[in-house]
C-alpha atoms as a PDB file:
ATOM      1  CA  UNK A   1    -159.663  62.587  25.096  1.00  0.00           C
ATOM      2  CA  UNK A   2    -158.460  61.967  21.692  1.00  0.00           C
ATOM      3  CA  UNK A   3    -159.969  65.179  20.118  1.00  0.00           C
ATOM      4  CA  UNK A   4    -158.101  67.222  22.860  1.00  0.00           C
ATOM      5  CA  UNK A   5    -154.565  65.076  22.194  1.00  0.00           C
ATOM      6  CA  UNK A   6    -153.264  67.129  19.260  1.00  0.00           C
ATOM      7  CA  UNK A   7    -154.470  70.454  21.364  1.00  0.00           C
ATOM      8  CA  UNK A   8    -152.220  69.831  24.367  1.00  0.00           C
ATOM      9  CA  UNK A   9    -149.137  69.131  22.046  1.00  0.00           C
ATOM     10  CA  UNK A  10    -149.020  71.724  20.338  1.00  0.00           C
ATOM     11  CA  UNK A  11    -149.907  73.695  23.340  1.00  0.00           C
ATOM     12  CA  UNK A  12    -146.503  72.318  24.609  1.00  0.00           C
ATOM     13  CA  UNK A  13    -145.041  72.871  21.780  1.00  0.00           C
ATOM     14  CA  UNK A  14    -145.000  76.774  22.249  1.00  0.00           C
ATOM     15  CA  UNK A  15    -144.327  76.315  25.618  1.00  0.00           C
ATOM     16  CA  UNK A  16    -140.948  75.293  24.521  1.00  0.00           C
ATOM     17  CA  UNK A  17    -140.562  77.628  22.035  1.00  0.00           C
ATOM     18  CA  UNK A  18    -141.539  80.442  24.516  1.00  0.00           C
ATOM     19  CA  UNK A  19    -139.264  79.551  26.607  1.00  0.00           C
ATOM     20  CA  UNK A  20    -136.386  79.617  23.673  1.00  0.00           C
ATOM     21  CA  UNK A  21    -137.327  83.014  23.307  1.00  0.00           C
ATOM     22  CA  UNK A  22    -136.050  83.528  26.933  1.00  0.00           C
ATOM     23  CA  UNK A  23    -132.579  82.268  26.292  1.00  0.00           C
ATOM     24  CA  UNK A  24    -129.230  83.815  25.706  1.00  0.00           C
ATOM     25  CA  UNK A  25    -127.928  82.190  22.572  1.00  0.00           C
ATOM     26  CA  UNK A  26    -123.964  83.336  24.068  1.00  0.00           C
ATOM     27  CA  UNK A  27    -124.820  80.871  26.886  1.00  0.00           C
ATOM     28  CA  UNK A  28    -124.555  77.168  25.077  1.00  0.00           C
ATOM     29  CA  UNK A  29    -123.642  74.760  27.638  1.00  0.00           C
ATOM     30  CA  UNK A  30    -120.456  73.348  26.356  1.00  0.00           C
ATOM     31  CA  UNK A  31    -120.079  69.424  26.967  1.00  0.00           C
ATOM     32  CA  UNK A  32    -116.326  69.876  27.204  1.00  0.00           C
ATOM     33  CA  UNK A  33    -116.402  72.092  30.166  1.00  0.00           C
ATOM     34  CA  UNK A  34    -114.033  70.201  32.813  1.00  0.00           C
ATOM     35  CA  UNK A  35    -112.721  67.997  30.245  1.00  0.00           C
ATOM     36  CA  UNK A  36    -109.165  67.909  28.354  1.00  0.00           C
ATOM     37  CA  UNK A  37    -108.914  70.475  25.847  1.00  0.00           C
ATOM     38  CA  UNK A  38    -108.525  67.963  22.545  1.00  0.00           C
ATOM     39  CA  UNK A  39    -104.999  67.705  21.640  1.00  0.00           C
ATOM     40  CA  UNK A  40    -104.169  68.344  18.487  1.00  0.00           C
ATOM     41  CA  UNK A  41    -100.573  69.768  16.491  1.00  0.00           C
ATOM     42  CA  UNK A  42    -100.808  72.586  13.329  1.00  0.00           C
ATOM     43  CA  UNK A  43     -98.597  73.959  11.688  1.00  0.00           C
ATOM     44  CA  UNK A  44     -98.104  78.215  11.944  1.00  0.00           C
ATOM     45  CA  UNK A  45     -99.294  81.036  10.604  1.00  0.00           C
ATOM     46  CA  UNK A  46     -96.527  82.408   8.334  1.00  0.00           C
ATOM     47  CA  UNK A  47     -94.279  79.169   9.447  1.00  0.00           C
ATOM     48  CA  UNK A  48     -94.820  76.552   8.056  1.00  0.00           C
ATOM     49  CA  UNK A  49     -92.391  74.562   9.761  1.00  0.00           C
ATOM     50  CA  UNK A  50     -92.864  75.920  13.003  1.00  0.00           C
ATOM     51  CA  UNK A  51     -96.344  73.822  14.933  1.00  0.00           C
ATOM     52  CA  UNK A  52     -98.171  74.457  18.421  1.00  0.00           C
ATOM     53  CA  UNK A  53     -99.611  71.925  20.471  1.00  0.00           C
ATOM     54  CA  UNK A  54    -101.883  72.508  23.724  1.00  0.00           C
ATOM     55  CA  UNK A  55     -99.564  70.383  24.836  1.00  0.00           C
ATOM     56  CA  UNK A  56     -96.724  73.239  24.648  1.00  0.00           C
ATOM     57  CA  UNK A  57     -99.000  75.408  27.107  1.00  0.00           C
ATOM     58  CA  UNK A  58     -99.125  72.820  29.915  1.00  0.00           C
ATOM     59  CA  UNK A  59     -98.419  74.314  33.231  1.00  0.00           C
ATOM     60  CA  UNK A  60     -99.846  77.782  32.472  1.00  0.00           C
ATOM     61  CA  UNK A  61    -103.788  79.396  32.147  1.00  0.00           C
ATOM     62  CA  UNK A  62    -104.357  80.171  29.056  1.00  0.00           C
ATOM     63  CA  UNK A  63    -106.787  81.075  26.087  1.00  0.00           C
ATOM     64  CA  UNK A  64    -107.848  79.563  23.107  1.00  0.00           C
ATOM     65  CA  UNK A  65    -109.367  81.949  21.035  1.00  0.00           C
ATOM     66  CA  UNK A  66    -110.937  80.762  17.742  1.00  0.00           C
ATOM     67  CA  UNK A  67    -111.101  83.539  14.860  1.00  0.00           C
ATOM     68  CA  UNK A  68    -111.184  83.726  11.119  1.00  0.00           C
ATOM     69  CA  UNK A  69    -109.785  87.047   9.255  1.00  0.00           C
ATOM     70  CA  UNK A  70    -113.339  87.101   7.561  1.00  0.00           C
ATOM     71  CA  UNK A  71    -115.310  87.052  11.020  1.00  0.00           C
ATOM     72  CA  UNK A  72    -116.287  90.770  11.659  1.00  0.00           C
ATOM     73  CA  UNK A  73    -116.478  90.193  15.235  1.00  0.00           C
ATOM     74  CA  UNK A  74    -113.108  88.896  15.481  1.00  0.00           C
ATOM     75  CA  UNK A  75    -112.110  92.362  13.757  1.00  0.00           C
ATOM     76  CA  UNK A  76    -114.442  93.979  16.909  1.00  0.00           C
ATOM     77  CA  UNK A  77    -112.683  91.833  19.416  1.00  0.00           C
ATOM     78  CA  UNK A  78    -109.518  92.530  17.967  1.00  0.00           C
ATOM     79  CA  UNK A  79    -108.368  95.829  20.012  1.00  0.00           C
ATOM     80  CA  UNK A  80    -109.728  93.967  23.297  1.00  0.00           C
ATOM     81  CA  UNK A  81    -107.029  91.026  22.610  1.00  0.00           C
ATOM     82  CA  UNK A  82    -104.413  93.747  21.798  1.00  0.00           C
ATOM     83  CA  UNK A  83    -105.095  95.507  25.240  1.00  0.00           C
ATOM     84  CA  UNK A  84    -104.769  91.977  26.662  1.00  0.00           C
ATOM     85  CA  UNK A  85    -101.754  91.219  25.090  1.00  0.00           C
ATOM     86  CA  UNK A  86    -100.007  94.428  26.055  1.00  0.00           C
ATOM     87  CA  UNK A  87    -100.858  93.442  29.675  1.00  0.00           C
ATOM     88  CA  UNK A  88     -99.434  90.282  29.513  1.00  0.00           C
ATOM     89  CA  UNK A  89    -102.027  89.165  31.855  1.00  0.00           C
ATOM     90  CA  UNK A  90    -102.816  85.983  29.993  1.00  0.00           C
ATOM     91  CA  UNK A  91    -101.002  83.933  27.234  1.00  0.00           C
ATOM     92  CA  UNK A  92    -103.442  84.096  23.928  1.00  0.00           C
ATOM     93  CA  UNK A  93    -103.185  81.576  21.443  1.00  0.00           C
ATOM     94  CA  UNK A  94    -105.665  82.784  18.282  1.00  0.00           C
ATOM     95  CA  UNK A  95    -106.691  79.163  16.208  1.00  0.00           C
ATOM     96  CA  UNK A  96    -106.958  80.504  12.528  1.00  0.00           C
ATOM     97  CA  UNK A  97    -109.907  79.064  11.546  1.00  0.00           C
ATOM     98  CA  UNK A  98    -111.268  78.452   7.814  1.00  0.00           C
ATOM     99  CA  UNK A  99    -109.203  80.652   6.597  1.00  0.00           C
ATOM    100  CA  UNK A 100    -109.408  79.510   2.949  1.00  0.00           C
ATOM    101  CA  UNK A 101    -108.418  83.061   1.544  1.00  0.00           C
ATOM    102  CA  UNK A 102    -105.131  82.617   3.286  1.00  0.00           C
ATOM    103  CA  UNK A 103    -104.926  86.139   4.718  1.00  0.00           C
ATOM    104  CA  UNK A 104    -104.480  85.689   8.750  1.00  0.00           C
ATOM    105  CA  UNK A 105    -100.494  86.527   7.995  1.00  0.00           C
ATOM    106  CA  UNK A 106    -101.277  89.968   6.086  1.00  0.00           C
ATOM    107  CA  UNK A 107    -104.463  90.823   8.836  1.00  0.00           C
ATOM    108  CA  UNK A 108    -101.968  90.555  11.570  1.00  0.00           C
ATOM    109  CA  UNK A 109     -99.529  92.191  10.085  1.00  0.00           C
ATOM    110  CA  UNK A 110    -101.871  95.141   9.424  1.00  0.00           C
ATOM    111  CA  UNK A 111    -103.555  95.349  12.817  1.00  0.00           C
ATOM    112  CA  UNK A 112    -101.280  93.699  15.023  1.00  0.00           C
ATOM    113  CA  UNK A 113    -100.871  90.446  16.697  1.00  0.00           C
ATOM    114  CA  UNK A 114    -102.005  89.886  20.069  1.00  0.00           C
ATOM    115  CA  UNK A 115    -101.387  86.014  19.928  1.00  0.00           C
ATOM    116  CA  UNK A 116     -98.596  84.163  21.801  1.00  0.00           C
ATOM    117  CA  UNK A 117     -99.321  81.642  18.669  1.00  0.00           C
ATOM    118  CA  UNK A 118    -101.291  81.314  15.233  1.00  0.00           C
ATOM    119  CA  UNK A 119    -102.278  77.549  14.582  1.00  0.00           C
ATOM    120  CA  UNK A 120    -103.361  77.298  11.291  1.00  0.00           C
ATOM    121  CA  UNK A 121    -107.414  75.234  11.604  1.00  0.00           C
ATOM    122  CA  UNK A 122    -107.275  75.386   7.375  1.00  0.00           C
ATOM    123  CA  UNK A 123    -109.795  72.520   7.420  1.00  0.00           C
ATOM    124  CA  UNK A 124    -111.477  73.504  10.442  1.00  0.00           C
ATOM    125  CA  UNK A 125    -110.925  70.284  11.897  1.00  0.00           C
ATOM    126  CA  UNK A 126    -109.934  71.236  15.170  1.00  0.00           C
ATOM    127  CA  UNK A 127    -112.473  73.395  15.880  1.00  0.00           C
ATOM    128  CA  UNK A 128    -115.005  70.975  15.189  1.00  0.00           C
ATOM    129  CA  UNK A 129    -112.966  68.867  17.973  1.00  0.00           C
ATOM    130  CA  UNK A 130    -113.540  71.718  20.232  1.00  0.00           C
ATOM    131  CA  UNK A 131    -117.577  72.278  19.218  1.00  0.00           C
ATOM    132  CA  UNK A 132    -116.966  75.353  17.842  1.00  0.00           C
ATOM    133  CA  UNK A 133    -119.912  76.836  15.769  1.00  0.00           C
ATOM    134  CA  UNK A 134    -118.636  79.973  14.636  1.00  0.00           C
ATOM    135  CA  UNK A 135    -116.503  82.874  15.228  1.00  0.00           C
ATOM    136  CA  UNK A 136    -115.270  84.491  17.593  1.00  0.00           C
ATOM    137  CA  UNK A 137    -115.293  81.608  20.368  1.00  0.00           C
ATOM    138  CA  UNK A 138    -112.637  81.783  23.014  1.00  0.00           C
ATOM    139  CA  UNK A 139    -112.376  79.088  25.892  1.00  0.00           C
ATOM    140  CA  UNK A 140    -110.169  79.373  28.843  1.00  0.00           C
ATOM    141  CA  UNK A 141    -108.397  76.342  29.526  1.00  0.00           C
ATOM    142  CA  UNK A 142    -106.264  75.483  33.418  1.00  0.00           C
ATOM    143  CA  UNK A 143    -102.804  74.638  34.077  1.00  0.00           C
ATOM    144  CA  UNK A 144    -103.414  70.597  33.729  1.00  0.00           C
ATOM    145  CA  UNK A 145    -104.951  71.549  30.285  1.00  0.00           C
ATOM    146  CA  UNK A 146    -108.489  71.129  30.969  1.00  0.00           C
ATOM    147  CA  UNK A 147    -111.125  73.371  29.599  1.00  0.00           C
ATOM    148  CA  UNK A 148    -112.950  75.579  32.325  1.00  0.00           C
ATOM    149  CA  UNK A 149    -114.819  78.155  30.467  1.00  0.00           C
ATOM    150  CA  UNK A 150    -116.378  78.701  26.984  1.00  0.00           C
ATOM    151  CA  UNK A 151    -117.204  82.070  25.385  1.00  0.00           C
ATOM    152  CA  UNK A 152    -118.917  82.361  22.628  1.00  0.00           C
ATOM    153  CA  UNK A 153    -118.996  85.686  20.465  1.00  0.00           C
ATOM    154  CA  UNK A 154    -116.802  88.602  21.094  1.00  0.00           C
ATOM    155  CA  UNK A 155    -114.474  89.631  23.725  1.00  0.00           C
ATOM    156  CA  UNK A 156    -115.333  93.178  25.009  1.00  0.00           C
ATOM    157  CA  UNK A 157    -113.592  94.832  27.837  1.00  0.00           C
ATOM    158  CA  UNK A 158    -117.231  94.076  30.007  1.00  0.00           C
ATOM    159  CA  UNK A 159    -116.901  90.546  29.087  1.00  0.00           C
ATOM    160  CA  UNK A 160    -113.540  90.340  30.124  1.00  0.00           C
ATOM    161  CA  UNK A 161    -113.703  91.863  33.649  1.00  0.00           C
ATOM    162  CA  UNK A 162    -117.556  90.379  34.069  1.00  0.00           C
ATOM    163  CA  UNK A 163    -116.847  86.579  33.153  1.00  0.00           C
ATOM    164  CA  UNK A 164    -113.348  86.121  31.657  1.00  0.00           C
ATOM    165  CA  UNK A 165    -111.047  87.949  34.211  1.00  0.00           C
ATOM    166  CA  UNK A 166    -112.865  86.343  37.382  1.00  0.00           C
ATOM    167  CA  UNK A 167    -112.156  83.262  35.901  1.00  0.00           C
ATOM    168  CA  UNK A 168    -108.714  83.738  35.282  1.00  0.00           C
ATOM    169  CA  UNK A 169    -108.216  84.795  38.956  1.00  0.00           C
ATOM    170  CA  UNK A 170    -110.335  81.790  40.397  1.00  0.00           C
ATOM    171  CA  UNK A 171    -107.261  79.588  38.386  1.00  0.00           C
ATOM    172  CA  UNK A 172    -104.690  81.713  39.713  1.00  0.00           C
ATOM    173  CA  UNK A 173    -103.845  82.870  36.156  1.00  0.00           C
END
């Protein structure tokens, strides 16, 4: 039975990573699905002295989108979140994330700015609070401020009316 141990690992072995091949890697279980969005308070984008809290957003569905000028998916995403924005269907708040170059101000100024707020995530601090692994991620978060849905990668118009926009109406966004 010994001779045949080191068989039947690694004969499990691939049987997990068979499986792996399987997966969606957009479809991470988030652990802070129907938990409290993490408070936090940063300053602006282009005011310094201005700040945004989730706190400020309590009472209304909203989303959370992380993005980083140098993410070329959020520059993909980007006309999806302007359509959004001109609909006024939900509030967007867009977490400036990493953005060491310091050029969210000048992007948004260039290709418009679909975000009810900029929070500036300069040492990414905050999105490590919210598990985010890269760019874009965008979570949905209720009315009592709790997280309800995670997105990860970007937002294209089948995205939105296949996952996001169901969502939103299940909330009564």
């Amino acid at each position: 039975m010994k001779r045949w141990l080191p068989l039947i690992l690694f004969a499990v072995l691939v049987g997990f990573f068979a499986k792996g091949l399987f997966l969606n890697p957009r479809e991470v279980p988030s652990p802070f699905i129907g938990k409290p969005a993490p408070a936090f308070t940063l300053p602006l984008v282009g005011n310094a002295n201005a700040s945004f809290s989730p706190a400020d957003m309590k009472g209304k569905v909203w989303l959370l989108n992380v993005w980083a000028p140098w993410c070329v998916s959020c520059r993909e995403e980007h006309p999806v979140l302007m359509a959004l924005a001109r609909s006024q269907s939900v509030p967007i708040v867009g977490l400036n994330w990493k953005d060491k170059g310091r050029e969210a101000e000048q992007l948004l100024a260039q290709t418009g700015d679909p975000f009810l707020a900029v929070p500036d995530d300069l040492s990414g601090k905050v999105g490590i609070d919210y598990g985010v692994t890269g760019t874009p991620e965008t979570y949905v978060i209720d009315k009592a401020g709790i997280i309800r849905m995670k997105h990860i990668g970007a937002i294209s118009e089948e995205v939105w009316k296949e996952k996001i926009e169901p969502k939103l109406q299940e909330l009564g966004a």
